[in-house]
Protein backbone atom coordinates (compact mmCIF):
# COMPACT_ATOMS: atom_id res chain seq x y z
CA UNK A 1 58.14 57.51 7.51
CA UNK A 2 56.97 60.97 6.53
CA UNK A 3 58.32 64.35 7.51
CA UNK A 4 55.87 65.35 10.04
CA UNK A 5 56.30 62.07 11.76
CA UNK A 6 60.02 62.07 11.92
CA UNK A 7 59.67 66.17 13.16
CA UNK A 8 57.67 65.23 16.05
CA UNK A 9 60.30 62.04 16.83
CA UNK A 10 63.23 64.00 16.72
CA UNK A 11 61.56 66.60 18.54
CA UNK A 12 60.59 64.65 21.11
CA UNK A 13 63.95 63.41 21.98
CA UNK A 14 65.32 66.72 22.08
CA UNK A 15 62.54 68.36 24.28
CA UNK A 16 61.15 65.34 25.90
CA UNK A 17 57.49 63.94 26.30
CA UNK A 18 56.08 67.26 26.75
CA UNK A 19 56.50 67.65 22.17
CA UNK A 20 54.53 64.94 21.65
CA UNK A 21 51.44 66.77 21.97
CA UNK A 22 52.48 68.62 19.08
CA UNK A 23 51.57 65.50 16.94
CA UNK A 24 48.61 66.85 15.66
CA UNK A 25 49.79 69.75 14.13
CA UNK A 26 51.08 70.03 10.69
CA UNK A 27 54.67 70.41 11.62
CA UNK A 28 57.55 69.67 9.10
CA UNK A 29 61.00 69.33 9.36
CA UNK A 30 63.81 70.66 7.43
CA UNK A 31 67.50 70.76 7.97
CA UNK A 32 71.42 70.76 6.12
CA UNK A 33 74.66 69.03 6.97
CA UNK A 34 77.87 70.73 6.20
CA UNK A 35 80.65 68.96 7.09
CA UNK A 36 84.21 70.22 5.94
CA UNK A 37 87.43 69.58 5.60
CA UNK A 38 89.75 72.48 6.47
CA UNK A 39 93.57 73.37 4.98
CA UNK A 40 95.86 76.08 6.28
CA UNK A 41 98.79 76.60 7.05
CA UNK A 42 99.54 73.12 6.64
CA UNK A 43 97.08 72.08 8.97
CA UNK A 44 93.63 69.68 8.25
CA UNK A 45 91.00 70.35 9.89
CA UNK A 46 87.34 68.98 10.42
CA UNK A 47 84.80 71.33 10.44
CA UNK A 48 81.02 72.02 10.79
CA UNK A 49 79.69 74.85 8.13
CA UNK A 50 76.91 75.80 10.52
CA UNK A 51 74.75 72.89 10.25
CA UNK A 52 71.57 73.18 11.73
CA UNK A 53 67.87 70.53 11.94
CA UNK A 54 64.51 73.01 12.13
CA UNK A 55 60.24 72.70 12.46
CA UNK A 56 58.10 74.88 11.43
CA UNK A 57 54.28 75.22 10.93
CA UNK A 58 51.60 77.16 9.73
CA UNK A 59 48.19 77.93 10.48
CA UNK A 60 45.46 79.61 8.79
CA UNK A 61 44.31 82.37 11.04
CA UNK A 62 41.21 83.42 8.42
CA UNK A 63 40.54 86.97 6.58
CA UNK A 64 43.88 86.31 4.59
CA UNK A 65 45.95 85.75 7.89
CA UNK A 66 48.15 83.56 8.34
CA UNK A 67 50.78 82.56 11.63
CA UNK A 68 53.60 80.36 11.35
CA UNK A 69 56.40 79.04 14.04
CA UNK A 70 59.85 78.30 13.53
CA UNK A 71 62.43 76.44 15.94
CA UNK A 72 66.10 75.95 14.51
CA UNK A 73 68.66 73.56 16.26
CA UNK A 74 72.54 74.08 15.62
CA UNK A 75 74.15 70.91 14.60
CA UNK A 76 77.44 69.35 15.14
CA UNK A 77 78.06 66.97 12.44
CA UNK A 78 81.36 66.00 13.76
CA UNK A 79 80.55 65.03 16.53
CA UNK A 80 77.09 63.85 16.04
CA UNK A 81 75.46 66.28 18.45
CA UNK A 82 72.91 69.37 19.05
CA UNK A 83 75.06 72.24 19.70
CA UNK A 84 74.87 74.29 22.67
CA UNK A 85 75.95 77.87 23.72
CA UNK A 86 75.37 81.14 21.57
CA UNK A 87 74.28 79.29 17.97
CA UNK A 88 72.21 82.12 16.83
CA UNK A 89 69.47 79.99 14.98
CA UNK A 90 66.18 80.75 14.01
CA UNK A 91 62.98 80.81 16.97
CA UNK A 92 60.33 82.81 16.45
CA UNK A 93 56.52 83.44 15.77
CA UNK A 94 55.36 85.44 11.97
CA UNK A 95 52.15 86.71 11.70
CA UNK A 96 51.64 87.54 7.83
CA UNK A 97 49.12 88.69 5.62
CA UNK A 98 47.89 91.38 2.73
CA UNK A 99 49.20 94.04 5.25
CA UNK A 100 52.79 92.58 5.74
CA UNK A 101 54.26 90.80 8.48
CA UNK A 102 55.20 90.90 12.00
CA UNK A 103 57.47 88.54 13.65
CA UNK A 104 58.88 87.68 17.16
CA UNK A 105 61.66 86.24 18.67
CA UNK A 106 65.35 85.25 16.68
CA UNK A 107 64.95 85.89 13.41
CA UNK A 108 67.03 87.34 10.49
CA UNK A 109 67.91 91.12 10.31
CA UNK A 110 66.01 93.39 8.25
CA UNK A 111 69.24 94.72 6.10
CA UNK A 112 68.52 94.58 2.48
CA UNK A 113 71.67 95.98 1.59
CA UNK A 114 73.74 92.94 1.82
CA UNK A 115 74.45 91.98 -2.21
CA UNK A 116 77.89 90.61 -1.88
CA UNK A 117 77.94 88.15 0.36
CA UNK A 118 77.51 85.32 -2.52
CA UNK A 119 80.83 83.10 -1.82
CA UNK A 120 80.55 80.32 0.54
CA UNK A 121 82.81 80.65 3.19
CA UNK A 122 82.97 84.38 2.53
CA UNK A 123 83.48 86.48 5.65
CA UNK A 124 80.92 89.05 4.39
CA UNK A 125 82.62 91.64 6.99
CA UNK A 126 80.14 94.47 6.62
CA UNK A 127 80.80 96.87 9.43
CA UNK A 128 78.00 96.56 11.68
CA UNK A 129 76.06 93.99 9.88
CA UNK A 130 73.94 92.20 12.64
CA UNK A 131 73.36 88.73 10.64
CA UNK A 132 70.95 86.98 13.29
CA UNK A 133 69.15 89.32 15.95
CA UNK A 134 67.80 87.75 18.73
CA UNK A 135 64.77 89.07 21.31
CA UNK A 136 63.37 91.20 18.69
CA UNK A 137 60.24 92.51 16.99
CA UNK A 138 60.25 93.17 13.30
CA UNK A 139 57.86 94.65 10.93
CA UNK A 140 57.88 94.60 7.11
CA UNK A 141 55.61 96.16 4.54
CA UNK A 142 54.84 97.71 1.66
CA UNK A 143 54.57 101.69 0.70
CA UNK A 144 54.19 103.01 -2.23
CA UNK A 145 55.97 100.23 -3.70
CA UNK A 146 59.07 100.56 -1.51
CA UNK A 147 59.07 97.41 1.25
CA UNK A 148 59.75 99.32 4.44
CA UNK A 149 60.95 96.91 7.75
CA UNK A 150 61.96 98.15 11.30
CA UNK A 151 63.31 96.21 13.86
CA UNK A 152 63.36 96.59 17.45
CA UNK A 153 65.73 94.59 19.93
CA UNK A 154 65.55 94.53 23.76
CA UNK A 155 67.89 93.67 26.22
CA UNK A 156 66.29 93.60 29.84
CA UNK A 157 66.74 97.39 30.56
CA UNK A 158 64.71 100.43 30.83
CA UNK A 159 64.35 100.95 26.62
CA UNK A 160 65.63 99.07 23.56
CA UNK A 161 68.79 98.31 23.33
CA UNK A 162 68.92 98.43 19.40
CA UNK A 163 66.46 99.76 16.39
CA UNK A 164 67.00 99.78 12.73
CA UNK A 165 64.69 100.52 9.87
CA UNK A 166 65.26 99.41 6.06
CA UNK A 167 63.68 99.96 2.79
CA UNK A 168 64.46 98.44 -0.77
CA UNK A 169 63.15 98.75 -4.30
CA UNK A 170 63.37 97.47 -7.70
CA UNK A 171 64.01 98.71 -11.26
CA UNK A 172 63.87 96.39 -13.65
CA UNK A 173 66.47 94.34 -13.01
CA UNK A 174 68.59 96.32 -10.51
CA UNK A 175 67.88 95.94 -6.92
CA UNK A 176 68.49 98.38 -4.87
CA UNK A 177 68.08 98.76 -0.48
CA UNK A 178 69.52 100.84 2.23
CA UNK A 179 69.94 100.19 5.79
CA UNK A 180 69.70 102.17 9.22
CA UNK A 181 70.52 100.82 12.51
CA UNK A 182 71.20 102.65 16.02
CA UNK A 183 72.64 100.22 18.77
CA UNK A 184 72.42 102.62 21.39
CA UNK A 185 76.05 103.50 21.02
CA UNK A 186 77.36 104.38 17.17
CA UNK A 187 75.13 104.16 14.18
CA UNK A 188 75.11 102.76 10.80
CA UNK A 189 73.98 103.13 7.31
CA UNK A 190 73.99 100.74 4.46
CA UNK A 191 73.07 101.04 1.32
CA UNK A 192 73.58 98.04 -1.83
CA UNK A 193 72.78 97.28 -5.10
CA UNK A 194 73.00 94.32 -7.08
CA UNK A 195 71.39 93.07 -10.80
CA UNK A 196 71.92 89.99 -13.28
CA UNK A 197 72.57 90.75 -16.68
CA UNK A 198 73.81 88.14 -19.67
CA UNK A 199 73.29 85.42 -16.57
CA UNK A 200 76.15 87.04 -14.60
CA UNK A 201 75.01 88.12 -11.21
CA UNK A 202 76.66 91.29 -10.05
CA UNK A 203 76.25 92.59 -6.48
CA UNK A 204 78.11 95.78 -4.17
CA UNK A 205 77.59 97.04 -0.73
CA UNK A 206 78.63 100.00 0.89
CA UNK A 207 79.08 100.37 4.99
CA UNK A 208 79.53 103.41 7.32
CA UNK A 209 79.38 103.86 11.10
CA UNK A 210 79.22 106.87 13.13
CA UNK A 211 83.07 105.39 15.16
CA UNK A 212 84.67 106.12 12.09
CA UNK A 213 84.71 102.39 10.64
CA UNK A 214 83.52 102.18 6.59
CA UNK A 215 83.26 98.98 4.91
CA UNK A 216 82.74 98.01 0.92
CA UNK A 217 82.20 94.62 -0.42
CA UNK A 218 81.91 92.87 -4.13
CA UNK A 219 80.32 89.93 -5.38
CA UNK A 220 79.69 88.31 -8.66
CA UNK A 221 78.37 84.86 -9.83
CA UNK A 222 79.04 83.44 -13.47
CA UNK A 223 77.42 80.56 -15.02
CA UNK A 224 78.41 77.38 -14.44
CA UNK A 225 79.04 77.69 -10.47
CA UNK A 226 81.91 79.80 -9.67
CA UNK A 227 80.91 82.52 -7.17
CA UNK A 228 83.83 85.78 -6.21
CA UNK A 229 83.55 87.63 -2.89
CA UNK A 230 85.35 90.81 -1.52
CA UNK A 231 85.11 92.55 1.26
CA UNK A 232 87.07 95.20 2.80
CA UNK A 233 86.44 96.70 6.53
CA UNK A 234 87.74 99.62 8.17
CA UNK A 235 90.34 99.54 5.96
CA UNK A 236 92.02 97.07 7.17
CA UNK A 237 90.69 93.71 6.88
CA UNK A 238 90.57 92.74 3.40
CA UNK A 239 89.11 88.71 2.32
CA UNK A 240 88.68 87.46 -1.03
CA UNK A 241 86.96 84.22 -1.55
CA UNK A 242 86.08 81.89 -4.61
CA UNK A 243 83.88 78.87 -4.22
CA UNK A 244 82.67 76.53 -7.07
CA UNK A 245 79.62 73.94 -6.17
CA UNK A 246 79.80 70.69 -7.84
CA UNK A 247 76.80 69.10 -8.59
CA UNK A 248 76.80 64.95 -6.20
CA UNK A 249 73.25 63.86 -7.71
CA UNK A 250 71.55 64.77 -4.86
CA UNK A 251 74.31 66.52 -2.57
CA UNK A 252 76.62 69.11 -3.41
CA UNK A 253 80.46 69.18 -2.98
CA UNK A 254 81.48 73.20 -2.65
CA UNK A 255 85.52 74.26 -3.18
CA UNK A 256 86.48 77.04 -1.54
CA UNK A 257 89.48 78.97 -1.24
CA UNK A 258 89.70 82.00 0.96
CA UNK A 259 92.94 85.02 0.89
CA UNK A 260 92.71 87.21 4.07
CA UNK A 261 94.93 90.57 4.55
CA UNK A 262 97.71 89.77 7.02
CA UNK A 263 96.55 86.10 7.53
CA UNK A 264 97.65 82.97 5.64
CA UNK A 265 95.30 81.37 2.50
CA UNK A 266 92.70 78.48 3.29
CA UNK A 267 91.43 75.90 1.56
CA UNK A 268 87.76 74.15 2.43
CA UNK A 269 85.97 71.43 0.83
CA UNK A 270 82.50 71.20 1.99
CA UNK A 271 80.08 68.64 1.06
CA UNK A 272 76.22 69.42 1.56
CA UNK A 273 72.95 67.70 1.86
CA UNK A 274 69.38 69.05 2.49
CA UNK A 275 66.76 67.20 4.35
């Protein structure tokens, strides 16, 4: 059974019948399974490393336009379930072309300053890093070379509850953006750099916020797997994490070992697979 088959099956026994009607369209599916096993503090636990089952689609819209649709599902592999409750995945609409793109709905954030989160089960800490933003409408482009974005995020009152605009650029091989966001309450400014030289990737981000709160973070990736992450918030909260991926012929099996400031060391083995 193809993709686009199985999309509209397990789509139809999520949503029900109404799907179904979706059968024409050229939807495909796409997904990844995470499960892990957990150590610390003596403890083993069985987790879920955000697993998650999507469908998107594209259509051609003509004049060099193009729309696509994405819905993302949070999976529980433990349990063998669709999760509910706040999952922040992925639902939204993209309009694209030679002029940029414009998408609505839950999407990713527009901050191009985030170079060293590379370590899997790295808490990538920056202070006021927004991750996935939901209810939103974002804009990207290009200027003079520079790929501007702005972001706009509502929450049922009288204005927006949050904006943020973001630019980045490259030289050569150094890549460089910077981030502003206003939340209707503090602000914050990012700005990170990152660049690959003799195969060894080298990123480092830089945080501040108009409450006071500063955040830095490293991260590097060597050949052959091994990936190093720090981050350091407020001053305060400091994690350092390691993770090496291990080739499983068609899966991956990802060791990770995590120290937090003022909170014991944990161990994870995660095995992956991609649908």
């Amino acid at each position: 059974m193809n993709k686009k088959l199985i999309a509209v099956a397990v789509a139809g026994a999520i949503a029900g019948p109404t799907v179904m009607s979706a059968a024409g369209a050229d939807v495909s599916v796409y997904g990844a399974l995470y499960p892990r096993i957990a150590i610390q503090d003596g403890d083993v636990t069985f987790e879920d490393g955000a697993s998650r089952i999507g469908f998107k689609s594209s259509k051609d819209m003509g004049n060099g336009n193009t729309v696509a649709g994405v819905m993302e599902f949070s999976v529980d592999v433990g349990n063998g379930k669709i999760t509910s409750g706040d999952t922040s995945r992925l639902a939204n609409i993209t309009y694209s072309g030679d002029w940029g793109s414009a998408l609505i709905g839950s999407g990713w954030s527009i901050d191009p300053a985030k170079k060293a989160c590379v370590a899997g089960g790295q808490g990538c800490g920056q202070v006021g890093y927004a991750g996935r933003v939901a209810d939103m409408i974002q804009v990207t482009g290009d200027l003079g070379g520079f790929s501007v974005s702005a972001e706009t995020a509502f929450d049922g009152t009288d204005g927006v509850a949050t904006w943020a605009v973001a630019t980045s650029i490259g030289f050569g091989s150094l890549d460089v953006g910077a981030f502003y966001m206003d939340d209707g309450t503090d602000t914050t400014t990012h700005i990170g750099a990152s660049t690959t030289l003799a195969g060894v990737y080298v990123g480092a981000e830089a945080g501040d916020s108009s409450n006071g709160d500063d955040s830095w973070g490293l991260g590097v990736k060597l050949p052959g797997g091994v990936k190093i992450g720090m981050d350091n918030v407020a001053g305060d909260l400091q994690q350092v994490t390691a993770s090496y991926d291990i080739p499983l012929g068609g899966s991956t099996l990802r060791l990770i070992v995590r120290d937090n400031e003022g909170a014991d060391t944990y161990a994870k083995v995660q095995w992956s697979y991609s649908l």
